[in-house]
N, C-alpha and C. Protein backbone atom coordinates (compact mmCIF):
# COMPACT_ATOMS: atom_id res chain seq x y z
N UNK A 1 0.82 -1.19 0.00
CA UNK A 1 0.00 0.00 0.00
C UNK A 1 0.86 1.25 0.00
N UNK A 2 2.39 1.43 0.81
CA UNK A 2 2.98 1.97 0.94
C UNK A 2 3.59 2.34 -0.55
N UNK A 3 3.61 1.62 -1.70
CA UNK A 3 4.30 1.85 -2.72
C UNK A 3 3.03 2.77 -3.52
N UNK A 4 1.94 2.60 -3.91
CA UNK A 4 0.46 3.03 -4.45
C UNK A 4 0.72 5.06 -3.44
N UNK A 5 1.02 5.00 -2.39
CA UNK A 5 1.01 6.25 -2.01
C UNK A 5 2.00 7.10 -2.24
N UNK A 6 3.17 6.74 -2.73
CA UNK A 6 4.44 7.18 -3.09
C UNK A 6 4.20 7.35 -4.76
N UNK A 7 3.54 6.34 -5.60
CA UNK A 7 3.33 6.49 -6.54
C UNK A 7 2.57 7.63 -7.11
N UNK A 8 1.26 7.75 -5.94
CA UNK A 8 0.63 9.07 -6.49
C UNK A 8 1.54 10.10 -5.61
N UNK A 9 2.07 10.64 -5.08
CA UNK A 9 2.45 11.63 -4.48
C UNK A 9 3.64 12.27 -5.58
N UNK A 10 4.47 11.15 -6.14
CA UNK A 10 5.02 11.30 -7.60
C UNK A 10 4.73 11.74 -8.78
N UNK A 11 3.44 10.96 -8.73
CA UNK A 11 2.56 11.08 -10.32
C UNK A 11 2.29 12.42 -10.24
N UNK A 12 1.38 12.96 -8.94
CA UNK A 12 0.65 13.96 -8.85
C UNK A 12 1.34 15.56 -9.61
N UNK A 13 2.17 15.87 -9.49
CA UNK A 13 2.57 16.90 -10.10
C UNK A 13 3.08 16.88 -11.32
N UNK A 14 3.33 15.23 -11.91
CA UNK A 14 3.50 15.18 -13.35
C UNK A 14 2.39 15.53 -14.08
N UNK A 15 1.14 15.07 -13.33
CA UNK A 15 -0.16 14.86 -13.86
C UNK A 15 -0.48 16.38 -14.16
N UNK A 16 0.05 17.26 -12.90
CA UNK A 16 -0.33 18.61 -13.01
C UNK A 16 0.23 18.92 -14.08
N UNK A 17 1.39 18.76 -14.09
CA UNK A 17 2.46 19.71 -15.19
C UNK A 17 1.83 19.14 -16.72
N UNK A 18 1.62 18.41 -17.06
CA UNK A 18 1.34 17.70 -17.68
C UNK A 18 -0.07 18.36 -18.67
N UNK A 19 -0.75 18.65 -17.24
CA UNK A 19 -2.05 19.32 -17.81
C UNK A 19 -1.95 21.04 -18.56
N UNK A 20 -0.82 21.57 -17.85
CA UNK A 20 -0.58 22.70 -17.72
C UNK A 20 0.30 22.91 -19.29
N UNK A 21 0.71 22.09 -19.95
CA UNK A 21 1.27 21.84 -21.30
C UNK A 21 0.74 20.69 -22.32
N UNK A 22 -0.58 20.66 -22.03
CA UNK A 22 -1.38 20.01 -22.53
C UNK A 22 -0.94 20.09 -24.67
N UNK A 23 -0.55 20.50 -25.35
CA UNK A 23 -0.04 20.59 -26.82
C UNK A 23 1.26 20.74 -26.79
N UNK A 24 2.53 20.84 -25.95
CA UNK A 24 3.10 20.66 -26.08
C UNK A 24 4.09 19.12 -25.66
N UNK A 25 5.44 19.29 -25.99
CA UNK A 25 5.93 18.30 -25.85
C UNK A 25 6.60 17.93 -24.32
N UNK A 26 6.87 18.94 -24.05
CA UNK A 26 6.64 18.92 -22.19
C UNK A 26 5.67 18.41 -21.59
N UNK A 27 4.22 18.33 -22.29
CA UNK A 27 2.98 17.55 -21.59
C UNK A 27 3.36 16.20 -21.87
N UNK A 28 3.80 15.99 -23.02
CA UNK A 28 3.64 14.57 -23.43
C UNK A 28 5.01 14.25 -22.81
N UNK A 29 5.74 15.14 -22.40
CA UNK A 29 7.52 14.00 -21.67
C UNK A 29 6.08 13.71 -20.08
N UNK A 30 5.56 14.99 -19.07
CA UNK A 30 5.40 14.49 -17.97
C UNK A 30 4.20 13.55 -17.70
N UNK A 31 3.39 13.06 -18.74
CA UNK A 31 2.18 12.19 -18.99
C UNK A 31 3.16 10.81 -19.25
N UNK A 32 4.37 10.66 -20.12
CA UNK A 32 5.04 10.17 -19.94
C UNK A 32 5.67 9.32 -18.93
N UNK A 33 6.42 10.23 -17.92
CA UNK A 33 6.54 10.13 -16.73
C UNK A 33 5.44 9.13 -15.62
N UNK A 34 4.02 10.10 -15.79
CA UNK A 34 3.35 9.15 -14.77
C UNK A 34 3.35 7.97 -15.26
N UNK A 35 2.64 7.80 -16.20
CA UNK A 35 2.74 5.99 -17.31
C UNK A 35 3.82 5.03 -16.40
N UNK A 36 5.25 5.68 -16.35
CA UNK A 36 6.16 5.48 -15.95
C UNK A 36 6.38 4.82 -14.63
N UNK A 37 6.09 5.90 -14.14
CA UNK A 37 5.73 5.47 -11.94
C UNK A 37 4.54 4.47 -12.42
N UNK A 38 3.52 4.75 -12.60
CA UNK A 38 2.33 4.41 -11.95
C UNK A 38 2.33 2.28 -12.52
N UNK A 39 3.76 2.24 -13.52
CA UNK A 39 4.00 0.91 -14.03
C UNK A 39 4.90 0.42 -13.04
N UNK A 40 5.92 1.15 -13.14
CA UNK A 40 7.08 0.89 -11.76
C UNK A 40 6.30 0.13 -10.40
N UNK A 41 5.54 1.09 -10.25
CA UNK A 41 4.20 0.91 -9.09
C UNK A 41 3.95 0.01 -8.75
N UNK A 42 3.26 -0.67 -10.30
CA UNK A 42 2.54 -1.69 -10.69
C UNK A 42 3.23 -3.17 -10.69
N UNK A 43 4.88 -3.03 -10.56
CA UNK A 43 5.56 -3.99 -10.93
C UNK A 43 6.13 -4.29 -9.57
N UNK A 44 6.08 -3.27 -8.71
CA UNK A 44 6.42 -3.62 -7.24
C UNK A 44 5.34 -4.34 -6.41
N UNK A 45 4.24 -3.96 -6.85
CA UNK A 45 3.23 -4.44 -5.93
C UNK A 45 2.83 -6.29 -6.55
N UNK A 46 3.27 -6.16 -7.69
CA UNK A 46 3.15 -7.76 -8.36
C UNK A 46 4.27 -8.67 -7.83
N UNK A 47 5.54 -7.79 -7.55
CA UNK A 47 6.77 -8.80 -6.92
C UNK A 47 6.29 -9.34 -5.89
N UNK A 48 5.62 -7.81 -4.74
CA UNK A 48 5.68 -8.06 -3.29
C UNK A 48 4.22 -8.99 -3.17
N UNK A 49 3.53 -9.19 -4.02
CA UNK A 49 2.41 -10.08 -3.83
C UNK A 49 2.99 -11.77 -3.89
N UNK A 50 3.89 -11.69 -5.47
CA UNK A 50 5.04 -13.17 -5.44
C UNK A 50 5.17 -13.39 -4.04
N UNK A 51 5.79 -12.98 -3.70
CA UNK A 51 6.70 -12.80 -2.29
C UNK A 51 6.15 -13.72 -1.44
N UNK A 52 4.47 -12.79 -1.23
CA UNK A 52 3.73 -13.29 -0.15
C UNK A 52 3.65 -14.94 -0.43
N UNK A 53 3.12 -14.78 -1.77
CA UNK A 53 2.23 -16.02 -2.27
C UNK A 53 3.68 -17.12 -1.68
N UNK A 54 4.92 -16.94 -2.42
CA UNK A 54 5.94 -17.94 -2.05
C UNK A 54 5.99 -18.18 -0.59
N UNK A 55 5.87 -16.93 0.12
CA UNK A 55 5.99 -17.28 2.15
C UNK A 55 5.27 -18.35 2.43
N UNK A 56 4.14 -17.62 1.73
CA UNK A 56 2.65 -18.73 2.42
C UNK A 56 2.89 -20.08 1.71
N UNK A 57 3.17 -20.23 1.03
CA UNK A 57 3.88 -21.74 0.20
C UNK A 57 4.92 -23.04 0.92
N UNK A 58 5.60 -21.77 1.33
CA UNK A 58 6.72 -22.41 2.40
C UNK A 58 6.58 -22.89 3.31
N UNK A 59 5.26 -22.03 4.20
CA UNK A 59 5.40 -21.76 5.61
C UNK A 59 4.26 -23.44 5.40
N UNK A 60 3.16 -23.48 4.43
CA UNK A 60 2.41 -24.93 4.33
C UNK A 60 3.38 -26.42 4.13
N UNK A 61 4.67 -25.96 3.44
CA UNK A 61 5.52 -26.90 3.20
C UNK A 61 6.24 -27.07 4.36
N UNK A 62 6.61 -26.61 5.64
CA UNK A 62 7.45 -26.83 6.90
C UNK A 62 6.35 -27.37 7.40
N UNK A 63 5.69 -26.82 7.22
CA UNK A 63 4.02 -28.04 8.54
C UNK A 63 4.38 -29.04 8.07
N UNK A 64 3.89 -29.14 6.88
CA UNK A 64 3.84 -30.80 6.30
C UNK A 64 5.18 -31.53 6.98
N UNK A 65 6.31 -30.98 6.35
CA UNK A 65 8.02 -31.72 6.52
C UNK A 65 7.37 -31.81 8.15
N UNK A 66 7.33 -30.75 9.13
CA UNK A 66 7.05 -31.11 10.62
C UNK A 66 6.23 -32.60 10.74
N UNK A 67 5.10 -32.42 10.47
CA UNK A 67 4.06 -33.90 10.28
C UNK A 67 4.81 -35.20 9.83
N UNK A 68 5.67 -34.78 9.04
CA UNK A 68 6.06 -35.97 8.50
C UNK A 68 7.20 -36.35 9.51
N UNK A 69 7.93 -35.42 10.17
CA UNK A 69 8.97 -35.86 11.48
C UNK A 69 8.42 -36.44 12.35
N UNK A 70 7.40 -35.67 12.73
CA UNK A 70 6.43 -36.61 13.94
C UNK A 70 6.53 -37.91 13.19
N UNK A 71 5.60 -38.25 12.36
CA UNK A 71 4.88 -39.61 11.98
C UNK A 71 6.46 -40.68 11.94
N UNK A 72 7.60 -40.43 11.50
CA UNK A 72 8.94 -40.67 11.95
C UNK A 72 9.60 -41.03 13.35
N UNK A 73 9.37 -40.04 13.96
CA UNK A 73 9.81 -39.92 15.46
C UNK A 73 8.49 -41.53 15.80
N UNK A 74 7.86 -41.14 15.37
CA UNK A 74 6.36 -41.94 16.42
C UNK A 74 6.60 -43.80 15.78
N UNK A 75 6.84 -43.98 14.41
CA UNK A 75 7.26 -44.78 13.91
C UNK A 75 8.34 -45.49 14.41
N UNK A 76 9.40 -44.66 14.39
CA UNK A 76 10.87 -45.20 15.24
C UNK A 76 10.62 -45.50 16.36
N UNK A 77 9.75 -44.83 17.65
CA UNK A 77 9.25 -45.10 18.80
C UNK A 77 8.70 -46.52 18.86
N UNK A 78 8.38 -47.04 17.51
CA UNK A 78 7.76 -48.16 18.41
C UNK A 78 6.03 -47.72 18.75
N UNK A 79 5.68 -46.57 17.85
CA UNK A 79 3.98 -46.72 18.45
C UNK A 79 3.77 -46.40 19.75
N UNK A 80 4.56 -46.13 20.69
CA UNK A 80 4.98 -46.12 22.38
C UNK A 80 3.62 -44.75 22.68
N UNK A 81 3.34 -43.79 22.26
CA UNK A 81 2.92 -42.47 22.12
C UNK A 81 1.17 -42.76 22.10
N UNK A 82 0.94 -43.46 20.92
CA UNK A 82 -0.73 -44.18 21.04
C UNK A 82 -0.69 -45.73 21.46
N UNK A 83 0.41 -46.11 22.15
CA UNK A 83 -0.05 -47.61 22.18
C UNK A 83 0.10 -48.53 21.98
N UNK A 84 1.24 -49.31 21.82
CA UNK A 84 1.00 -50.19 20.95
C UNK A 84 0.60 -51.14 20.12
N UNK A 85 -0.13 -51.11 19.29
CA UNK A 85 -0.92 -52.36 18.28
C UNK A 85 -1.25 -53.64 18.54
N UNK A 86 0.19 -54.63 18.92
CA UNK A 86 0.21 -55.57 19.07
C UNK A 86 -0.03 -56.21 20.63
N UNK A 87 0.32 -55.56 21.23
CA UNK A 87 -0.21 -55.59 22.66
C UNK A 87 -1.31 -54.94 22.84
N UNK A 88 -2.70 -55.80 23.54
CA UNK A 88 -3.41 -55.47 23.58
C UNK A 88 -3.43 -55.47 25.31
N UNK A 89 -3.66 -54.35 25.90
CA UNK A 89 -3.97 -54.27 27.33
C UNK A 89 -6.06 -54.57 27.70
N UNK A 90 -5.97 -55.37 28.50
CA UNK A 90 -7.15 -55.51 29.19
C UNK A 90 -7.29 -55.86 30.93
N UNK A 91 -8.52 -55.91 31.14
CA UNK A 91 -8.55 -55.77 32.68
C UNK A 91 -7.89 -56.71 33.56
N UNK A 92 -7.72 -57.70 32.79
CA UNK A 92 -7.03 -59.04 32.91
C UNK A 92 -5.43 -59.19 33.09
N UNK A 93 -4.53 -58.11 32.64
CA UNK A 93 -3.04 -57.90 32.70
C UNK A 93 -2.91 -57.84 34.50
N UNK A 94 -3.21 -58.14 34.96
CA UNK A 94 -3.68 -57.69 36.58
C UNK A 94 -2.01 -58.48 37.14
């Protein structure tokens, strides 16, 4: 959001100047110009969205790898954690 407010605070006086030489070629360099920022803009806010999208990608891929250590750890254990399978406990182990 921070980049969109810098962008117009930039644009804004090209836009003016711009208007203010509306037939000449000075309008068309600072109309120019905004085109310019307001793409720049446009190309920052598409990286920093990548960005996110890759974090949040990652951060689902370490859960999983985590899950999959547990199910490892619990495996190597021996089942010890829920129980074990093959031993069945009843009231009768007395």
């Amino acid at each position: 959001m921070r980049v969109w407010i810098f962008v117009v605070v930039v644009s804004a006086p090209f836009l003016w100047m711009a208007g203010m030489h509306f037939n000449t070629a000075e309008g068309t360099w600072f109309l120019g110009l905004v085109g310019l920022w307001v793409l720049l803009g446009a190309i920052e806010i598409a990286k920093y969205e990548h960005k996110q999208g890759r974090v949040e990608l990652l951060k689902e891929l370490k859960l999983v790898q985590l899950q999959i250590l547990q199910l490892h750890a619990l495996v190597s254990a021996g089942g010890k954690m829920l129980g074990n399978p093959d031993r069945r406990e009843t009231s009768l182990d007395v």
